[in-house]
PDB file of N, CA and C in Angstrom:
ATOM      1  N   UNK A   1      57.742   0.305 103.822  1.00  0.00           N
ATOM      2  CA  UNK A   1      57.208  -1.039 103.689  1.00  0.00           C
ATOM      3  C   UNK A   1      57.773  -1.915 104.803  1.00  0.00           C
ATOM      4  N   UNK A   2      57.175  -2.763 104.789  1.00  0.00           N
ATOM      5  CA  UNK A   2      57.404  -3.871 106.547  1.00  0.00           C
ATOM      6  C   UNK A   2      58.008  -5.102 105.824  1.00  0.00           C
ATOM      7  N   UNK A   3      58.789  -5.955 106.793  1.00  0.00           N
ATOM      8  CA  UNK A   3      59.081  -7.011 106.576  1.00  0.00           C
ATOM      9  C   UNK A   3      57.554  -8.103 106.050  1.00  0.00           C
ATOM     10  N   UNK A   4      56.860  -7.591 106.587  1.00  0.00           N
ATOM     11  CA  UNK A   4      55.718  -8.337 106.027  1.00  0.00           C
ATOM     12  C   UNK A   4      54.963  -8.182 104.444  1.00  0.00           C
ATOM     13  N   UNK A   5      55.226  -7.329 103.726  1.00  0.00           N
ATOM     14  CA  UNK A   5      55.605  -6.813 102.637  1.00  0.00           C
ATOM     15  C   UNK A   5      56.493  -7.634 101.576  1.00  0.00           C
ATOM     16  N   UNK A   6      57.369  -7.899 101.877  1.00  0.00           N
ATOM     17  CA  UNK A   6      58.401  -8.784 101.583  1.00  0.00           C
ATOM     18  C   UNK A   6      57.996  -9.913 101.429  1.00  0.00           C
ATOM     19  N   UNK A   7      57.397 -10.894 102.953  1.00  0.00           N
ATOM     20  CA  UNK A   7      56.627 -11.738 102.854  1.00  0.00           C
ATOM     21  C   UNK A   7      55.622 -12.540 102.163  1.00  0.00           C
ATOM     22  N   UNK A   8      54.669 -10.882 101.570  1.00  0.00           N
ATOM     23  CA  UNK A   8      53.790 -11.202 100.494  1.00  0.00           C
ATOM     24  C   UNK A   8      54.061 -11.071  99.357  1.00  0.00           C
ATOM     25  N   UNK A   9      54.992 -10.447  98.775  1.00  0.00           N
ATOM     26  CA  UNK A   9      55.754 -11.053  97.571  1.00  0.00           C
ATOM     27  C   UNK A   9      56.580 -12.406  97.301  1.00  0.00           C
ATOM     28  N   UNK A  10      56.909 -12.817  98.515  1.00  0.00           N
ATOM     29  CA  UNK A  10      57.667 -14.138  97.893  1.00  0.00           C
ATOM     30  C   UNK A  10      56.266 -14.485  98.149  1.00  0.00           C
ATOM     31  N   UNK A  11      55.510 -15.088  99.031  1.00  0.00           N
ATOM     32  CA  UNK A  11      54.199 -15.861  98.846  1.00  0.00           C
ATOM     33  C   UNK A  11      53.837 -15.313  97.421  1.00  0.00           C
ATOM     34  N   UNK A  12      53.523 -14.639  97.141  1.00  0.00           N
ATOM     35  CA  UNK A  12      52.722 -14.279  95.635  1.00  0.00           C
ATOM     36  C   UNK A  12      53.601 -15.073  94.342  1.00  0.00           C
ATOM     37  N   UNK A  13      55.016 -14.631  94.620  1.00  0.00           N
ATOM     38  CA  UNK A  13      56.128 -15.451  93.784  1.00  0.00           C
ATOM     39  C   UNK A  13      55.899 -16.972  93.605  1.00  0.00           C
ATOM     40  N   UNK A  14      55.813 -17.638  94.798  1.00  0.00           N
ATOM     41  CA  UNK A  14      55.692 -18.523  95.213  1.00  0.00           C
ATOM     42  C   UNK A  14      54.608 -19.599  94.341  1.00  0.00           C
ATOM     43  N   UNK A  15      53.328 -18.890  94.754  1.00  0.00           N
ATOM     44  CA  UNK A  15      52.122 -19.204  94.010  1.00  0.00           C
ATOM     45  C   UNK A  15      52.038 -19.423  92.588  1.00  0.00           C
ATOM     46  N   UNK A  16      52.387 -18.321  92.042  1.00  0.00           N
ATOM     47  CA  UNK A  16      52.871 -18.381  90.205  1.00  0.00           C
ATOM     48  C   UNK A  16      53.324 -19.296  90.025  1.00  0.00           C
ATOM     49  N   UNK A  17      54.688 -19.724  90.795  1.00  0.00           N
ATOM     50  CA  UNK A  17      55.625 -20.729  90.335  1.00  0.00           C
ATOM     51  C   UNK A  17      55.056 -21.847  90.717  1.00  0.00           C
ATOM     52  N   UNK A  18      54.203 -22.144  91.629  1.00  0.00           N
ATOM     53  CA  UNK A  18      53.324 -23.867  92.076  1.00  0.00           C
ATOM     54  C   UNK A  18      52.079 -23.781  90.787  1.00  0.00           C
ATOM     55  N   UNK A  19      51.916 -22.336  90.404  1.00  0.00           N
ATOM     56  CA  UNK A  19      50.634 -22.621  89.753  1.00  0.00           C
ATOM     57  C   UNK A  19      51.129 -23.351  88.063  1.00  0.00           C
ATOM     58  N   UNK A  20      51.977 -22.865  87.626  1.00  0.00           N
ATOM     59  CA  UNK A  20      52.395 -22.972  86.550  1.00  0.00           C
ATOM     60  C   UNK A  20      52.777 -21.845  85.541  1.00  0.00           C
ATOM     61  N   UNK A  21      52.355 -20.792  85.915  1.00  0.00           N
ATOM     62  CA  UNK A  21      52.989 -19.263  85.476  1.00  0.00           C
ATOM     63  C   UNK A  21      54.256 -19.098  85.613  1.00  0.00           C
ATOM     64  N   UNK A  22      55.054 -19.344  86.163  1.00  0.00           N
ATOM     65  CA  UNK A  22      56.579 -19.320  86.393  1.00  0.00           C
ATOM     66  C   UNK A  22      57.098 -20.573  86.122  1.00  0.00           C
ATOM     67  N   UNK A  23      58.695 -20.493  86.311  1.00  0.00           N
ATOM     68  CA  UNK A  23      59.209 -21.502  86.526  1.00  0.00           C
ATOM     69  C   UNK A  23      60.098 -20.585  87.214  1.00  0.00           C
ATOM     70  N   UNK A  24      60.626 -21.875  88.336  1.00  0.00           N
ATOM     71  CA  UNK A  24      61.335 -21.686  89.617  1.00  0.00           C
ATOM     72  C   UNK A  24      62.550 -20.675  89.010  1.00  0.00           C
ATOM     73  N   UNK A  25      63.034 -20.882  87.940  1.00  0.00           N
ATOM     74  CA  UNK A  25      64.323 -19.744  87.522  1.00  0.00           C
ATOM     75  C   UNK A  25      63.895 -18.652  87.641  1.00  0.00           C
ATOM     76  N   UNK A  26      62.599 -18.353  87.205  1.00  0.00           N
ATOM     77  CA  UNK A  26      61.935 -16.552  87.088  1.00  0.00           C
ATOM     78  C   UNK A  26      61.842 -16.125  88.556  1.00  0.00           C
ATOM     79  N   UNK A  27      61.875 -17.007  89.762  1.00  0.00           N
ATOM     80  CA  UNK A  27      61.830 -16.518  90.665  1.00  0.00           C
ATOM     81  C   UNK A  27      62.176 -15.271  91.311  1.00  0.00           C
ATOM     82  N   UNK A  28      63.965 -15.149  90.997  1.00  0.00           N
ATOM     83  CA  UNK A  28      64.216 -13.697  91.479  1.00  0.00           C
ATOM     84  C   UNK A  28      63.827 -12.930  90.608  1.00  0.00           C
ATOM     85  N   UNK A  29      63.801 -12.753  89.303  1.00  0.00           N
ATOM     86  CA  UNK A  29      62.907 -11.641  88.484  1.00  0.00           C
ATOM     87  C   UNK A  29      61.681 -11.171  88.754  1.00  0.00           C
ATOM     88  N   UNK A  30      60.901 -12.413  88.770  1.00  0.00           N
ATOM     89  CA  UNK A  30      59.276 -11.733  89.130  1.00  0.00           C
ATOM     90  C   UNK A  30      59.349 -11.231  90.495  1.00  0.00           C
ATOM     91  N   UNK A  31      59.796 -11.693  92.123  1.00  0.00           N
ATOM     92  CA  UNK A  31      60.028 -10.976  92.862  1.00  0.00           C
ATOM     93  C   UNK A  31      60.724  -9.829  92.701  1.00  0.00           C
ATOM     94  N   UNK A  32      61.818  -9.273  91.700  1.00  0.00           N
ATOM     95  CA  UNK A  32      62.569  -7.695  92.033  1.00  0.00           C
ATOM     96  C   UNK A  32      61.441  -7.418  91.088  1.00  0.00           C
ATOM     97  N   UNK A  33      60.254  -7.322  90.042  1.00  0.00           N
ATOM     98  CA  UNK A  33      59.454  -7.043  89.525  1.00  0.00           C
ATOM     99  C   UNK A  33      58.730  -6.537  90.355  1.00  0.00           C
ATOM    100  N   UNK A  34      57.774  -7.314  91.144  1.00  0.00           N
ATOM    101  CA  UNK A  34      57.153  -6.828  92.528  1.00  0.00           C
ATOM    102  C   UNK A  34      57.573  -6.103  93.385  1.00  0.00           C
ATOM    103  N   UNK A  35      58.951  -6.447  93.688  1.00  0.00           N
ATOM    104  CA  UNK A  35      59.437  -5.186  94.565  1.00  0.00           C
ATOM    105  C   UNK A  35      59.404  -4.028  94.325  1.00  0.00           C
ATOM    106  N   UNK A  36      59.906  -3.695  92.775  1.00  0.00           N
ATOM    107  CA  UNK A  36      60.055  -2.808  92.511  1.00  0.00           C
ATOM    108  C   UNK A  36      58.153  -1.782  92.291  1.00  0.00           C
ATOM    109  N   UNK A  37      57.652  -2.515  91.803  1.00  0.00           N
ATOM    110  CA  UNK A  37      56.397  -1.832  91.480  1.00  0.00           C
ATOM    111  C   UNK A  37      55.396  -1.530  92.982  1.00  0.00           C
ATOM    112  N   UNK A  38      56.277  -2.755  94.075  1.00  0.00           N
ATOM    113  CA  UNK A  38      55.420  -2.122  95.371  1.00  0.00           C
ATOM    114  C   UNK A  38      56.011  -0.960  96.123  1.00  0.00           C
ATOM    115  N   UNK A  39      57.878  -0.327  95.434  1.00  0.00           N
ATOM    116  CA  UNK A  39      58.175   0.057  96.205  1.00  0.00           C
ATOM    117  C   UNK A  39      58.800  -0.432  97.590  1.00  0.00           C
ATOM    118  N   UNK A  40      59.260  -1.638  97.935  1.00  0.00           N
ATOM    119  CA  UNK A  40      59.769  -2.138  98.824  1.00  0.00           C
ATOM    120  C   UNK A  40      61.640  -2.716  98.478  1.00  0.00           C
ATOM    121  N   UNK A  41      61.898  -2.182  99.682  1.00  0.00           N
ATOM    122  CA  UNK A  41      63.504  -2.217  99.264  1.00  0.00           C
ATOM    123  C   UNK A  41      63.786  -3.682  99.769  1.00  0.00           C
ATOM    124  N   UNK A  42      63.167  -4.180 100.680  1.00  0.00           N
ATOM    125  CA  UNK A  42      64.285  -5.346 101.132  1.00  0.00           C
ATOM    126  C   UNK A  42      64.577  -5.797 100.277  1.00  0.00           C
ATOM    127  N   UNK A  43      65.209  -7.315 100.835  1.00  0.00           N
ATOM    128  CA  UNK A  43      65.433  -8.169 100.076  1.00  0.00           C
ATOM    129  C   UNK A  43      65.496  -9.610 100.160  1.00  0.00           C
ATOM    130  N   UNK A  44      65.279 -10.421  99.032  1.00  0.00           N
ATOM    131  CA  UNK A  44      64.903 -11.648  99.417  1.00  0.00           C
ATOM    132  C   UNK A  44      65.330 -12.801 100.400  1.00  0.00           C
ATOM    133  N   UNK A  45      64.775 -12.531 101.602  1.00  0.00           N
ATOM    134  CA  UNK A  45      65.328 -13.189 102.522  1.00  0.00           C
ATOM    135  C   UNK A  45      64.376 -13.819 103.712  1.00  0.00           C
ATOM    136  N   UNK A  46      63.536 -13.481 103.172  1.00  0.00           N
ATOM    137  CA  UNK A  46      62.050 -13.988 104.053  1.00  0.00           C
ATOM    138  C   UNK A  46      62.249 -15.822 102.881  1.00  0.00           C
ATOM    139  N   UNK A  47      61.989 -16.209 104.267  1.00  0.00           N
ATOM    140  CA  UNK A  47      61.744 -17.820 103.970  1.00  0.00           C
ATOM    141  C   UNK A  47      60.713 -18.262 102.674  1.00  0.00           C
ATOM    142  N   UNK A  48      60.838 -19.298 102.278  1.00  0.00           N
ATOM    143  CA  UNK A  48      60.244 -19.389 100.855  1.00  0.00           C
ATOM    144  C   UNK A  48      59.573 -20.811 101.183  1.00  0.00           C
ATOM    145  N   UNK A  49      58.234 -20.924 101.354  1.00  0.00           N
ATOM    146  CA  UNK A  49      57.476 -22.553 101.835  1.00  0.00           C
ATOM    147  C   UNK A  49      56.217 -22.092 100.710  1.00  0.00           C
ATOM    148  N   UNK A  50      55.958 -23.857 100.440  1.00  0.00           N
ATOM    149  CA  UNK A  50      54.733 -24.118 100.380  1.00  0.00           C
ATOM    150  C   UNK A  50      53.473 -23.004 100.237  1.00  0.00           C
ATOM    151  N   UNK A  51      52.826 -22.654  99.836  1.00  0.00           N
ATOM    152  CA  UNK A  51      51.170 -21.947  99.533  1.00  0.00           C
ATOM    153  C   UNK A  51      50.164 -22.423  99.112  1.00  0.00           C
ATOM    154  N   UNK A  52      49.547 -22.559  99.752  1.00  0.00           N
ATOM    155  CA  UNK A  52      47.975 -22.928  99.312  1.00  0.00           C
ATOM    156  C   UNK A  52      47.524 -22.181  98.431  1.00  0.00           C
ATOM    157  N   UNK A  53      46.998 -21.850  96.902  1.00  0.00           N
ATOM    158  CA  UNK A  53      46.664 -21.850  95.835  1.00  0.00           C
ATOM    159  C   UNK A  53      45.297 -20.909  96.537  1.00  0.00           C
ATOM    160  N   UNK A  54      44.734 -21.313  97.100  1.00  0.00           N
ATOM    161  CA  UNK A  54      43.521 -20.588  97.774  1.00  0.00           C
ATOM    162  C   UNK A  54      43.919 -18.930  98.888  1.00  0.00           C
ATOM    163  N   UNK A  55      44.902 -19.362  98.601  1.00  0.00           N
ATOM    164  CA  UNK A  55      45.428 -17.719  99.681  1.00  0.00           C
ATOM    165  C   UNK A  55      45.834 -17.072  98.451  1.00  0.00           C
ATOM    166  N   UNK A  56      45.903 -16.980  97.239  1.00  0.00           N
ATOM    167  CA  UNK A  56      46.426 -16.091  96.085  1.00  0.00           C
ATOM    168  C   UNK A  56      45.300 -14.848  96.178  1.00  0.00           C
ATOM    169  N   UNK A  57      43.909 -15.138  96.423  1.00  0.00           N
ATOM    170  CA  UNK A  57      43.565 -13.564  96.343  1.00  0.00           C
ATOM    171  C   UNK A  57      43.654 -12.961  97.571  1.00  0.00           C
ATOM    172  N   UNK A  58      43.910 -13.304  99.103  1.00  0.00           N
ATOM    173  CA  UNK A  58      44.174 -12.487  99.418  1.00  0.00           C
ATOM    174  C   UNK A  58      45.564 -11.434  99.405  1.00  0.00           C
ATOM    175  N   UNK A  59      46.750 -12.336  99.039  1.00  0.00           N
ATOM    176  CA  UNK A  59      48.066 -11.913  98.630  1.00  0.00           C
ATOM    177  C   UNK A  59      47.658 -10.782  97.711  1.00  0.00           C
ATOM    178  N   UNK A  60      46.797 -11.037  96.849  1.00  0.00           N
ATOM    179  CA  UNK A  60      46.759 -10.432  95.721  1.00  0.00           C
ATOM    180  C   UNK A  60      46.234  -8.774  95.796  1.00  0.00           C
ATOM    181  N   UNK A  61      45.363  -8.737  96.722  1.00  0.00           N
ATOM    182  CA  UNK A  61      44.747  -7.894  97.520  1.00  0.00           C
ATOM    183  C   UNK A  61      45.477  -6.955  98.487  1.00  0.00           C
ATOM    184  N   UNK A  62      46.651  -7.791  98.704  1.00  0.00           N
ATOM    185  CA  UNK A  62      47.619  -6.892  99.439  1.00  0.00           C
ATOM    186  C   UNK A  62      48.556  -6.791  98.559  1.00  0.00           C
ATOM    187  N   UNK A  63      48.912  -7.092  97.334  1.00  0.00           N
ATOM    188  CA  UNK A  63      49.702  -6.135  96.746  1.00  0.00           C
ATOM    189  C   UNK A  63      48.902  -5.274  96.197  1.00  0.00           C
ATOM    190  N   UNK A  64      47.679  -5.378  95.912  1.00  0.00           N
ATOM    191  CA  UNK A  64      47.452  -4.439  95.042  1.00  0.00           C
ATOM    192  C   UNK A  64      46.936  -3.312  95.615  1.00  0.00           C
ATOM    193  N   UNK A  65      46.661  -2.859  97.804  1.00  0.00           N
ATOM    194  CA  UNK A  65      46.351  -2.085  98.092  1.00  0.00           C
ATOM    195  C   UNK A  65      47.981  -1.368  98.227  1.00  0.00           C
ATOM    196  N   UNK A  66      49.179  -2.492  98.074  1.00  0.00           N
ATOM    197  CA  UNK A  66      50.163  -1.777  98.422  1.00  0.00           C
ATOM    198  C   UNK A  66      51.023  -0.781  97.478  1.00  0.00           C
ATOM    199  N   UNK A  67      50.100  -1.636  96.008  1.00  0.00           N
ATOM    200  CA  UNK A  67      50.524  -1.013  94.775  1.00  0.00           C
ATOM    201  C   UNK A  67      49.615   0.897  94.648  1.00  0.00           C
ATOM    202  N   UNK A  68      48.125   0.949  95.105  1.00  0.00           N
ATOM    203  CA  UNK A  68      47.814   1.575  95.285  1.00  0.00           C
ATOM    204  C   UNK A  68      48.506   3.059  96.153  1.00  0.00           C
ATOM    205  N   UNK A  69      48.571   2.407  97.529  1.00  0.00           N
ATOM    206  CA  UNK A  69      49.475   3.147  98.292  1.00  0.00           C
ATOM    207  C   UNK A  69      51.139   4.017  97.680  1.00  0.00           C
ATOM    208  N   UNK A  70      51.862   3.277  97.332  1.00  0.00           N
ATOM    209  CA  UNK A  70      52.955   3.382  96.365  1.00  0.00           C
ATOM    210  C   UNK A  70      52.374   4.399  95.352  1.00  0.00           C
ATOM    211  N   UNK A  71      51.632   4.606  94.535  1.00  0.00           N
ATOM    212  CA  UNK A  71      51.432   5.109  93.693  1.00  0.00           C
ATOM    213  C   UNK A  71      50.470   6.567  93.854  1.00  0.00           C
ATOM    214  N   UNK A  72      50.131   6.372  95.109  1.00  0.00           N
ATOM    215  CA  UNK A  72      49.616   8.109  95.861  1.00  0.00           C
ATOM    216  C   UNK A  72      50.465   8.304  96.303  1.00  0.00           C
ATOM    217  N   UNK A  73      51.622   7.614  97.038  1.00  0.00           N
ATOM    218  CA  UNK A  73      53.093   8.424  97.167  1.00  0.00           C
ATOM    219  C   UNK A  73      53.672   9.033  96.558  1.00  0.00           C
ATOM    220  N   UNK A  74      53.872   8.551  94.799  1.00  0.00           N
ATOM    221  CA  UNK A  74      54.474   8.996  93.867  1.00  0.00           C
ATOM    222  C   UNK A  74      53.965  10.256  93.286  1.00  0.00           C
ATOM    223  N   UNK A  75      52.492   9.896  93.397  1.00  0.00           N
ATOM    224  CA  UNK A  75      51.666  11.357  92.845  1.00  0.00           C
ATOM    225  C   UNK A  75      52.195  12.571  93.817  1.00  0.00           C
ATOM    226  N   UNK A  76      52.149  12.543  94.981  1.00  0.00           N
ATOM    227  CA  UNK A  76      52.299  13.341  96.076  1.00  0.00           C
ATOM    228  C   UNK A  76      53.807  14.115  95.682  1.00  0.00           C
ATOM    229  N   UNK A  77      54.594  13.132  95.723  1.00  0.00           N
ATOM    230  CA  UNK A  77      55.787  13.570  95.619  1.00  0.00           C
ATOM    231  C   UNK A  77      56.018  14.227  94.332  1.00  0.00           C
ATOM    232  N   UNK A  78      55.460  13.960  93.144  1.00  0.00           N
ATOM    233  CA  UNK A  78      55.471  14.578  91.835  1.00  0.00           C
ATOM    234  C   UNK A  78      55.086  15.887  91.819  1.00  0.00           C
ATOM    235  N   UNK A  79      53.805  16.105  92.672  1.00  0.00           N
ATOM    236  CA  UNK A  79      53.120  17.524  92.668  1.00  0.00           C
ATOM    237  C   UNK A  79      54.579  18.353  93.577  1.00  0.00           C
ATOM    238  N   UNK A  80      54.789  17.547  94.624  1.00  0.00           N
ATOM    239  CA  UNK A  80      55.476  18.875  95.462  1.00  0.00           C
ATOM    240  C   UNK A  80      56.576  18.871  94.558  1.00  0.00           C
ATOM    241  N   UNK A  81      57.561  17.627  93.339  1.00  0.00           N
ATOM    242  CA  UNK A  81      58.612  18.433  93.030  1.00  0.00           C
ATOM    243  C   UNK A  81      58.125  19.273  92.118  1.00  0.00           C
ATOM    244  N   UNK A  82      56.884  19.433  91.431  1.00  0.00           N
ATOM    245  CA  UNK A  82      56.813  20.494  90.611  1.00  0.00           C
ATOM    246  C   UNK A  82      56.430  22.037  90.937  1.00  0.00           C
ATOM    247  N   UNK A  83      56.217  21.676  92.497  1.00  0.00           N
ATOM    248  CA  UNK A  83      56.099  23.091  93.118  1.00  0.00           C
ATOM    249  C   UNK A  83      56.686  23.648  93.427  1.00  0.00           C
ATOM    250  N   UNK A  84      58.416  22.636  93.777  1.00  0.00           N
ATOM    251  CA  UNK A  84      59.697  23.888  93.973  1.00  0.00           C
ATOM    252  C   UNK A  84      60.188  24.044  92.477  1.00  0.00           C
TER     253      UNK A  84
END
């Protein structure tokens, strides 16, 4: 995963919490939530601004091709450990 990865989880974080789904405390939870389900190790350290409410589906779109991705990794890797 890329620093840009990272990026779109705090933006996604971000959004929740301007929208009214969060509150600013859930912040680091729902981000290591996301991290964890995209598979991305960094860590929260990408800058945290402002979002326009109107960029949520494309964020959304990139986690969820990244959630995709992540999850044919896992398959992949499942088959080969059951083949040794």
């Amino acid at each position: 995963m890329t620093e840009q990865m990272g990026q779109v989880i705090v933006d996604f974080t971000t959004i929740a919490i301007q929208t009214g789904g969060w509150m600013e405390m859930d912040r680091l939870y729902l981000y290591n939530r996301l991290k964890t389900m995209s598979g991305y190790s960094g860590e929260l350290s990408q800058p945290v601004h402002a979002i326009n409410a109107n960029e949520a589906p494309e964020l959304a779109a990139q986690l969820t091709e990244c959630y995709f991705q992540q999850s044919k990794q896992d398959q992949v890797s499942e088959v080969e450990w059951k083949k040794s």
